[in-house]
C-alpha atoms as a PDB file:
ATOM      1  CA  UNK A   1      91.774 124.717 152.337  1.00  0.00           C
ATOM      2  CA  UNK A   2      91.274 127.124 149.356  1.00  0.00           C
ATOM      3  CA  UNK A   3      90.414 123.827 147.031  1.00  0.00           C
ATOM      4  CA  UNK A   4      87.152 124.076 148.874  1.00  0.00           C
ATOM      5  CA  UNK A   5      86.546 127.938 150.136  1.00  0.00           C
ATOM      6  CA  UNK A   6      83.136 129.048 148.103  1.00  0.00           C
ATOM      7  CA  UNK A   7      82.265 125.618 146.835  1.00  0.00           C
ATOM      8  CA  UNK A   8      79.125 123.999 147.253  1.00  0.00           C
ATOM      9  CA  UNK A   9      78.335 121.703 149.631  1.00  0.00           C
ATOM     10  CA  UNK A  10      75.071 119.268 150.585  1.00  0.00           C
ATOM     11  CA  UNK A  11      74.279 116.073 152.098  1.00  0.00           C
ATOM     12  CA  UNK A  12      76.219 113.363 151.562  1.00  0.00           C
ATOM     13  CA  UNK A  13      76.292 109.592 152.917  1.00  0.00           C
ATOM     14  CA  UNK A  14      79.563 110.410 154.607  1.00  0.00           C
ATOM     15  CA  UNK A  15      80.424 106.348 154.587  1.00  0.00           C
ATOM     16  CA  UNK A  16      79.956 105.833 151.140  1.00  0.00           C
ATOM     17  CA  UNK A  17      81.969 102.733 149.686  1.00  0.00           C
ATOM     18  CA  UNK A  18      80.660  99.789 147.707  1.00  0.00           C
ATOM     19  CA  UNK A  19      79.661  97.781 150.332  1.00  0.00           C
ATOM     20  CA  UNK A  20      76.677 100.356 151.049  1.00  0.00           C
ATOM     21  CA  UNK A  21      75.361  99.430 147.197  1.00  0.00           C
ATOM     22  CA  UNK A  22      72.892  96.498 146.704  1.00  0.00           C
ATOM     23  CA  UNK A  23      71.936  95.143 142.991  1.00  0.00           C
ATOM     24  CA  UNK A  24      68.529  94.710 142.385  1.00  0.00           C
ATOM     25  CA  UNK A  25      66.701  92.198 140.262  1.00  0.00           C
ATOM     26  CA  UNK A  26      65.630  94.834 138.114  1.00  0.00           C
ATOM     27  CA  UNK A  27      69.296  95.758 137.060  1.00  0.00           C
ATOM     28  CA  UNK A  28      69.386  98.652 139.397  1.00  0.00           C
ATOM     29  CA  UNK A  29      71.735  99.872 142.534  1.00  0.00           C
ATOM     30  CA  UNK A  30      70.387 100.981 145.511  1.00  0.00           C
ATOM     31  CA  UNK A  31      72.172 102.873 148.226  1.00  0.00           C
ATOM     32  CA  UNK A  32      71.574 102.186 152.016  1.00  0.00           C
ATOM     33  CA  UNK A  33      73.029 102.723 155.338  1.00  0.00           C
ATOM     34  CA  UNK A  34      72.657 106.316 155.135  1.00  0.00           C
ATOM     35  CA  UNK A  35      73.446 106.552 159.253  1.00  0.00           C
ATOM     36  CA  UNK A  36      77.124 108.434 157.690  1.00  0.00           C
ATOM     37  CA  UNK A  37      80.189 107.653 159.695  1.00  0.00           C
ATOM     38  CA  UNK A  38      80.104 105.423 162.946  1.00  0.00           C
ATOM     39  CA  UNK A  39      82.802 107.285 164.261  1.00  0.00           C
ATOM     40  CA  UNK A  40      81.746 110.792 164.231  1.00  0.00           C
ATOM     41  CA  UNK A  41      79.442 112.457 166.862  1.00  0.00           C
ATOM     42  CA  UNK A  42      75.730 112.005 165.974  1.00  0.00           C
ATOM     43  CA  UNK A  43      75.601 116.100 165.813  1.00  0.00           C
ATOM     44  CA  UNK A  44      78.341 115.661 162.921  1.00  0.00           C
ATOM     45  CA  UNK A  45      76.841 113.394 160.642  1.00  0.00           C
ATOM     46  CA  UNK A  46      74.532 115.938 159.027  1.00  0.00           C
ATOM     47  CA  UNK A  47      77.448 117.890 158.140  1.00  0.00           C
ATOM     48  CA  UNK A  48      77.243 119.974 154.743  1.00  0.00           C
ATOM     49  CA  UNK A  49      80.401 118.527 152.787  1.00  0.00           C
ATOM     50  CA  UNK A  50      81.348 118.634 149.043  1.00  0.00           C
ATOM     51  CA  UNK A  51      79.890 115.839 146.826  1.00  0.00           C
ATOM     52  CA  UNK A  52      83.246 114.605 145.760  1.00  0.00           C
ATOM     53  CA  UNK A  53      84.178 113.423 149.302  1.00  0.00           C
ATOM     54  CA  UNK A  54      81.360 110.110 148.370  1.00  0.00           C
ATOM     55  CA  UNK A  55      83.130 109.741 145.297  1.00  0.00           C
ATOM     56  CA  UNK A  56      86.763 109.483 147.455  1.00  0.00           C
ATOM     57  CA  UNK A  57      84.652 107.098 149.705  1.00  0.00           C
ATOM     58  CA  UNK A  58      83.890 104.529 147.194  1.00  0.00           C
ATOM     59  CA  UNK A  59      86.847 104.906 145.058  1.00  0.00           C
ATOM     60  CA  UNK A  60      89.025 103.777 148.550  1.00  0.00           C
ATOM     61  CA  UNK A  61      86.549 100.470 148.767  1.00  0.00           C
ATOM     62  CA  UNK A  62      88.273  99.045 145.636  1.00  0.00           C
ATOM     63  CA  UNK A  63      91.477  98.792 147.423  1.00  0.00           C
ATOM     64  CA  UNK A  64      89.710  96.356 149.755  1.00  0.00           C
ATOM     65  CA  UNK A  65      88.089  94.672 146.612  1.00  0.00           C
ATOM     66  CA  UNK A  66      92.159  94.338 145.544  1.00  0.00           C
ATOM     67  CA  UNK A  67      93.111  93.315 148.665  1.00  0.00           C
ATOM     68  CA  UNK A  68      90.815  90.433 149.411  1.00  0.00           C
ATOM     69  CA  UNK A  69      90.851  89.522 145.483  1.00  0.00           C
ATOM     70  CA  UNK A  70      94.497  88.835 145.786  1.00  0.00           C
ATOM     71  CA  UNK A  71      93.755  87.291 149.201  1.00  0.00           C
ATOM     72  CA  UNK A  72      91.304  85.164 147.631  1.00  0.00           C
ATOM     73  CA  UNK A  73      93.045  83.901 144.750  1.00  0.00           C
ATOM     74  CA  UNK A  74      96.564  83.455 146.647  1.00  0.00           C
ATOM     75  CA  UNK A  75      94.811  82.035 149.613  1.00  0.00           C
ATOM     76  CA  UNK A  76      96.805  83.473 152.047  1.00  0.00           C
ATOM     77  CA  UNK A  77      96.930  85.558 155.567  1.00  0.00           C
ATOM     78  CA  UNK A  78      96.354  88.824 155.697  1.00  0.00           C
ATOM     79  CA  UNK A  79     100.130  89.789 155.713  1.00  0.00           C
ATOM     80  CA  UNK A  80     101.428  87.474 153.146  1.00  0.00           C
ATOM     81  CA  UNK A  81      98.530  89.282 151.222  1.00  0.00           C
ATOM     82  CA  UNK A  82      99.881  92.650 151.850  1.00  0.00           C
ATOM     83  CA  UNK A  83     103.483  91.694 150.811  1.00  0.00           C
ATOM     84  CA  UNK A  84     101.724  89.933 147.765  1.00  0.00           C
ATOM     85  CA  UNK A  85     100.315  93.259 146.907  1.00  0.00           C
ATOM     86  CA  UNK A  86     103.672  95.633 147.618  1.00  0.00           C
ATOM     87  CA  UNK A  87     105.040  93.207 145.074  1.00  0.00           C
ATOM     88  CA  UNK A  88     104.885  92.201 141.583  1.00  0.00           C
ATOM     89  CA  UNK A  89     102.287  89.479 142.880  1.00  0.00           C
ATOM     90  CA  UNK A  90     100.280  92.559 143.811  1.00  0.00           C
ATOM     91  CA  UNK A  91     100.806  94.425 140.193  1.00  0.00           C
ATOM     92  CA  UNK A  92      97.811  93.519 138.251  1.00  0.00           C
ATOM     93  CA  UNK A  93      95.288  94.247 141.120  1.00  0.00           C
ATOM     94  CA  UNK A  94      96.975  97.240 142.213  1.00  0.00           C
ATOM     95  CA  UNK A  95      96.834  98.207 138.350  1.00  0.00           C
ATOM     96  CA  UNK A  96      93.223  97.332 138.215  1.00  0.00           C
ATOM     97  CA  UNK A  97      92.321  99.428 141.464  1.00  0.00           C
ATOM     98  CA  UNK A  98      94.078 102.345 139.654  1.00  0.00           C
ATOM     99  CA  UNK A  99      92.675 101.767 136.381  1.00  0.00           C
ATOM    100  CA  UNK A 100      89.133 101.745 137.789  1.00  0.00           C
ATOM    101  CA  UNK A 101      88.878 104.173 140.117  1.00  0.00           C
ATOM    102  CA  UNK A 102      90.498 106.513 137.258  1.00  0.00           C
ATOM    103  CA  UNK A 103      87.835 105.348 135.297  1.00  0.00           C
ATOM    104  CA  UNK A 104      85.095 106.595 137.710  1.00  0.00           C
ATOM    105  CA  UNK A 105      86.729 109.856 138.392  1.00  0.00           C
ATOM    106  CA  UNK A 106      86.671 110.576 134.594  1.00  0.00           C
ATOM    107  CA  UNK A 107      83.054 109.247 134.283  1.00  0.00           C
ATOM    108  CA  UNK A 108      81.494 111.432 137.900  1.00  0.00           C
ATOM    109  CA  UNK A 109      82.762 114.284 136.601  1.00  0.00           C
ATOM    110  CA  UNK A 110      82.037 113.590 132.910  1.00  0.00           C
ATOM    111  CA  UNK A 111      78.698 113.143 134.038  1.00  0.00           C
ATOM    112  CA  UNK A 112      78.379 115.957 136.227  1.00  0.00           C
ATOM    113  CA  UNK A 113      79.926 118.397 133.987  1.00  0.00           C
ATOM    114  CA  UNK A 114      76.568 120.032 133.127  1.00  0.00           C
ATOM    115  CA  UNK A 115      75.605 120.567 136.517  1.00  0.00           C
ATOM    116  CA  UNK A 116      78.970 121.328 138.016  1.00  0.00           C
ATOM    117  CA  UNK A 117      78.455 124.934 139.536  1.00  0.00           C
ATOM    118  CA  UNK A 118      75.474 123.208 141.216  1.00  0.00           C
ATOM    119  CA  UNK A 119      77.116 119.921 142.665  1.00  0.00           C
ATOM    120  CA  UNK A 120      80.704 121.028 143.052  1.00  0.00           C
ATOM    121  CA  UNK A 121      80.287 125.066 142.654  1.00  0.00           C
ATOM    122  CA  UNK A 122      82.994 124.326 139.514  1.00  0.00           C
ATOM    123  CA  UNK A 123      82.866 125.849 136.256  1.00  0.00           C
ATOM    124  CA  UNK A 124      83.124 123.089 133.751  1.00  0.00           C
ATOM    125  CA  UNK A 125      86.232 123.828 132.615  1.00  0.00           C
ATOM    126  CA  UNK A 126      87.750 124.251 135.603  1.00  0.00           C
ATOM    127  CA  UNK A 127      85.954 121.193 136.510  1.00  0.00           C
ATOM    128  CA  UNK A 128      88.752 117.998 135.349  1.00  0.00           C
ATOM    129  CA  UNK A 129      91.702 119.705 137.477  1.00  0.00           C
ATOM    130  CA  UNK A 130      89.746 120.962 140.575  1.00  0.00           C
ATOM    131  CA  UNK A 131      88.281 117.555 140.956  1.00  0.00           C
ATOM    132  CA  UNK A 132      91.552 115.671 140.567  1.00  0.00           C
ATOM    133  CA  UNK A 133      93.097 117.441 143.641  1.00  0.00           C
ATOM    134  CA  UNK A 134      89.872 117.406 145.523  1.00  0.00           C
ATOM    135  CA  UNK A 135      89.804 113.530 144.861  1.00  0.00           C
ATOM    136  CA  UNK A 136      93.068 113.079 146.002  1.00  0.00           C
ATOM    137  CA  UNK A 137      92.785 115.048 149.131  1.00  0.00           C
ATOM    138  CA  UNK A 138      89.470 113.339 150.293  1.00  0.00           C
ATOM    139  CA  UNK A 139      91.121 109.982 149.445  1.00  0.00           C
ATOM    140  CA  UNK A 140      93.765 111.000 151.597  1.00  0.00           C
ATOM    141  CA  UNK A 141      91.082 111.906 154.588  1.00  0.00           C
ATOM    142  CA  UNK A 142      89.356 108.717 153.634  1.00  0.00           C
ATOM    143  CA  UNK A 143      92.259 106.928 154.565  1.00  0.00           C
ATOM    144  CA  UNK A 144      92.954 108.404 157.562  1.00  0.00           C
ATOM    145  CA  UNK A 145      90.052 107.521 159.034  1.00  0.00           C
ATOM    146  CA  UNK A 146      90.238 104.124 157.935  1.00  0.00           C
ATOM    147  CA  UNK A 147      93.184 103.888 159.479  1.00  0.00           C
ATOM    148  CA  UNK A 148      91.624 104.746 162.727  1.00  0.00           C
ATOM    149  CA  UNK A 149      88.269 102.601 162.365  1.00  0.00           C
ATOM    150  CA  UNK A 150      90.522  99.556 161.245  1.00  0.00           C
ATOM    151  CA  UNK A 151      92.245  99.855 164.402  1.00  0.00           C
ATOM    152  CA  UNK A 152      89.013 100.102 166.718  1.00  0.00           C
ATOM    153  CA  UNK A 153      87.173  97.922 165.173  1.00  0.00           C
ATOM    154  CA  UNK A 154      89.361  95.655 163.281  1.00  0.00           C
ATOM    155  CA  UNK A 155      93.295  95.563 163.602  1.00  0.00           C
ATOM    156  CA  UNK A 156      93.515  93.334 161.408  1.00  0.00           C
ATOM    157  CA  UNK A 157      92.937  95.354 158.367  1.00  0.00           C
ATOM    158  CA  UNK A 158      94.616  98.111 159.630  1.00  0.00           C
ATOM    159  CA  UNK A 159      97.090  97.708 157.037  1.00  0.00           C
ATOM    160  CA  UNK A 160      94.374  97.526 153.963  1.00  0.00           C
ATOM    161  CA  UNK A 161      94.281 101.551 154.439  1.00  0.00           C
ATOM    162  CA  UNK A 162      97.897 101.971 155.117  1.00  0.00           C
ATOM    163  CA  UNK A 163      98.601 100.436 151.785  1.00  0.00           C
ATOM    164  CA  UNK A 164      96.123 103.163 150.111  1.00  0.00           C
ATOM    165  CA  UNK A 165      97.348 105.921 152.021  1.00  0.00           C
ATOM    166  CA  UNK A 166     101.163 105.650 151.005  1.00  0.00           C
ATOM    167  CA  UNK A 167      99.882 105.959 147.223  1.00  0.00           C
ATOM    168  CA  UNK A 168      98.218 109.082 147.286  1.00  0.00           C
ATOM    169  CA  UNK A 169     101.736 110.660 149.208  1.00  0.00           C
ATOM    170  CA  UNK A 170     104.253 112.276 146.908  1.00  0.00           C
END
């Protein structure tokens, strides 16, 4: 994809979400579980990929925080809770993931700004529309392969991704 031909790339977690974030006593987060994606080939989880894919990683985990919110405070199945949440039951949460997830886009890259040639190999001003599209594409990926690990590991869900998916799609 020419979104990503001569940008920078590094290490990343590869399975970043907020589950993989622990507070500590001392008011501060710590990242574990740095093993990247169960799913990929051990030989492919030291890939080089662009910094924003982590970001797309743990902006996806707050549709599960929606999901199971809703689930929570309805207290009901897991497919009552998805038609609560393609509804106007559904509207505040799904307007909360949205809000905060826009929130942290704006913030990363507010915050990266400075350094953006060196993270994202992004001139600064180019910086607010590359990183929208790259979001969005790397959301979409995320998806996908939530998709596929919900339905391996946990069928379940399988529709906590599906929901995500259809709202990054024109």
């Amino acid at each position: 994809m020419n979104i990503f031909r001569s940008r920078r790339i590094l290490r990343i977690h590869q399975d970043f979400h907020l589950g993989q974030m622990l507070y500590t006593k001392e008011g501060k987060f710590v990242i574990i579980d740095f093993e990247g994606e169960i799913a990929r080939p051990n030989k492919d989880r030291g890939l080089l990929e662009p910094a924003v894919r982590d970001l797309a990683g743990l902006l996806r985990s707050l549709g599960y925080i929606a999901f199971f919110a809703l689930k929570d405070h309805l207290k009901t199945s897991i497919e009552e809770t998805f038609n609560a949440l393609k509804g106007s039951e559904g509207e505040v949460v799904r307007k909360w993931a949205w809000k905060t997830a826009n929130s942290f886009i704006e913030r990363y890259f507010k915050y990266t700004s400075n350094s953006s040639i060196s993270i994202h190999g992004v001139s600064n001003c180019d910086l607010d529309e590359w990183g929208l599209e790259a979001c969005k594409i790397w959301r979409i990926e995320r998806s996908l392969y939530e998709i596929v690990y919900e339905t391996r590991f946990r069928p379940n869900y399988t529709c906590i991704p599906l929901l995500g998916l259809v709202d990054y799609l024109p």
